[in-house]
Protein backbone atom coordinates (compact mmCIF):
# COMPACT_ATOMS: atom_id res chain seq x y z
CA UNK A 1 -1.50 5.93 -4.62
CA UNK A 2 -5.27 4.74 -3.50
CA UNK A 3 -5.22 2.82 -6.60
CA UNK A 4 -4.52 -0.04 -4.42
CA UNK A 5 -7.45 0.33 -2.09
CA UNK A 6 -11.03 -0.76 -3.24
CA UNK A 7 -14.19 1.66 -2.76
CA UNK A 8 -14.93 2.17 0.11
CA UNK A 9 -11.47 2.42 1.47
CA UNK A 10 -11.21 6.28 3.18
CA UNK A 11 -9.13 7.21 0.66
CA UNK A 12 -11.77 6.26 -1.59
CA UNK A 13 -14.21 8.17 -0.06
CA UNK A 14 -12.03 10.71 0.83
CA UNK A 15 -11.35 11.54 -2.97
CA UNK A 16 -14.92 11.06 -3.69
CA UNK A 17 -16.40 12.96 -1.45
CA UNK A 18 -13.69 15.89 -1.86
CA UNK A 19 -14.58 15.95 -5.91
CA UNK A 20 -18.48 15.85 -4.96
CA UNK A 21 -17.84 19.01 -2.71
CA UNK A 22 -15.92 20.64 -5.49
CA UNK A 23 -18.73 20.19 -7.88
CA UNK A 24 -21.61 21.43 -5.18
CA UNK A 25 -19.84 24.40 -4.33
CA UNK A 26 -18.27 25.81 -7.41
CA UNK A 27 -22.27 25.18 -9.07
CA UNK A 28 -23.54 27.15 -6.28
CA UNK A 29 -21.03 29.76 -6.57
CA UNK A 30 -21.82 29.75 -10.36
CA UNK A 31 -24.93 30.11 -9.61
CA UNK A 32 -25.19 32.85 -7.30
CA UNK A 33 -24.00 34.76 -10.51
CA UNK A 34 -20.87 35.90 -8.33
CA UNK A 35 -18.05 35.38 -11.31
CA UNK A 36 -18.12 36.62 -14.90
CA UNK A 37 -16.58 34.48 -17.78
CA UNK A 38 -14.61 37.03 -19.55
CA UNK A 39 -11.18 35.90 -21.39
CA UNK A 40 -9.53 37.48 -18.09
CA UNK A 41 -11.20 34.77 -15.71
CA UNK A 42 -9.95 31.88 -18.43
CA UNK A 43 -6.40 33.56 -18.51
CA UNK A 44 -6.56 33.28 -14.76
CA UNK A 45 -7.65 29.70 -14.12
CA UNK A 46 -5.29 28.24 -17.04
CA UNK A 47 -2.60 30.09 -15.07
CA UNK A 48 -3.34 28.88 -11.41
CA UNK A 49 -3.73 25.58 -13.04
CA UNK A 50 -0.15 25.23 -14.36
CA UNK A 51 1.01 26.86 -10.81
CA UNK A 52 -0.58 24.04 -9.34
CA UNK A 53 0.79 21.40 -11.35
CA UNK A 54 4.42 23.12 -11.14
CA UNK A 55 3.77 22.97 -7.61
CA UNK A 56 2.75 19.50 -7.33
CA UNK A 57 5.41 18.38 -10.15
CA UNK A 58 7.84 19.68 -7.89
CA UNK A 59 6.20 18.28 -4.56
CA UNK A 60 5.26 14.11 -5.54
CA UNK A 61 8.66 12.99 -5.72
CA UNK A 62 9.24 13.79 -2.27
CA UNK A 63 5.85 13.35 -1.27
CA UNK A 64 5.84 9.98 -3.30
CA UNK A 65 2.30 10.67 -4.41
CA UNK A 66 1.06 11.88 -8.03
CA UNK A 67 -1.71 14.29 -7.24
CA UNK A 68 -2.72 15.53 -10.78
CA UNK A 69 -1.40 11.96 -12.17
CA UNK A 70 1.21 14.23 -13.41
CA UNK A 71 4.34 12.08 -12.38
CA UNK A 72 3.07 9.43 -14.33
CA UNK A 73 -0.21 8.23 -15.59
CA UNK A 74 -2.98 6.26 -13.60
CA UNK A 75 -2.30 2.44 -13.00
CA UNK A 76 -4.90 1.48 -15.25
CA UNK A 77 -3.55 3.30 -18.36
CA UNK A 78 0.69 3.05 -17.41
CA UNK A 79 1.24 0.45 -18.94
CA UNK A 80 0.13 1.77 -22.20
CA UNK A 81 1.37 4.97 -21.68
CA UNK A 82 5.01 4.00 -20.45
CA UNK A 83 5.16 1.43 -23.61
CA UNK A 84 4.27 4.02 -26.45
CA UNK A 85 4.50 7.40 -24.85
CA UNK A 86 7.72 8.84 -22.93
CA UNK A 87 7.30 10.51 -19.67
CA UNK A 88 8.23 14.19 -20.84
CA UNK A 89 5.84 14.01 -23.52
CA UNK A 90 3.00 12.58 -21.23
CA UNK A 91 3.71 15.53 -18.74
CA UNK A 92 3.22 17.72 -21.61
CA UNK A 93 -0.69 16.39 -22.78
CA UNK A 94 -1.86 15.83 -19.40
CA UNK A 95 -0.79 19.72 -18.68
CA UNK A 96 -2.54 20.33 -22.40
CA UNK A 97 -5.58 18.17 -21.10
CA UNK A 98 -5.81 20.45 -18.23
CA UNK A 99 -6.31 23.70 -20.41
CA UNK A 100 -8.43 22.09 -22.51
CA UNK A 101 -10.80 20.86 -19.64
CA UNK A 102 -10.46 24.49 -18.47
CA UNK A 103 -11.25 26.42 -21.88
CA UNK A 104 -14.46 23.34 -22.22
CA UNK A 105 -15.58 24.92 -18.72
CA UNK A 106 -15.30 28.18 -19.62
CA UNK A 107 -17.08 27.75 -22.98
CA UNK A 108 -19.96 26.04 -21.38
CA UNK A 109 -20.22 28.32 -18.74
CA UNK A 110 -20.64 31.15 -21.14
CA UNK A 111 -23.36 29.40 -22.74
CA UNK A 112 -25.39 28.00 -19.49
CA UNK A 113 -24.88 31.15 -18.04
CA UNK A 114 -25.26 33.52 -21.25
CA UNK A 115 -22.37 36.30 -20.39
């Protein structure tokens, strides 16, 4: 986990820098008007999201990582989370954080970009 490495550690920077190039991409993809945000495209991203995560439930135990913070929660928030919320059930919300996140994109996307 980097959570033991202060900024501006690499993999820090790494992580940063990988997010920014996420967000400067996909917004220039977005805006080159190159997808449409039909119910189809939401349908699609919630499933290659849950792919992912079965993917990368599947993969951090051997990898001993928790890409996703699906094998358990972030250090700042597990001790919280281990004390009043059980692992299965956390594994459950975050996946149902990461369809909501994707449906708030999607709905804000239709509006920015009026489909």
């Amino acid at each position: 986990s980097s959570d033991q490495f202060n900024f501006p550690h690499i993999t820090r920077l790494d992580y940063y820098l990988g997010h920014l190039c996420i967000s400067i991409f996909s917004t220039y993809y977005l805006l080159e008007g190159a997808v449409s945000f039909t119910r189809e495209t939401l349908l699609s991203t919630s499933i290659i999201t849950m792919v992912y995560l079965l993917i990368v439930s599947y993969l951090n135990p051997k990898l001993d990582s928790n890409f996703g913070f699906i094998t358990h929660p972030p250090d700042q928030i597990e001790v919280f989370v281990n004390r009043y919320v059980p692992i299965p059930t956390y594994k459950v919300l975050c996946c149902l954080a990461y369809l909501l996140i994707n449906a708030n994109s999607w709905i804000v996307a239709r509006s920015v970009f009026a489909v």
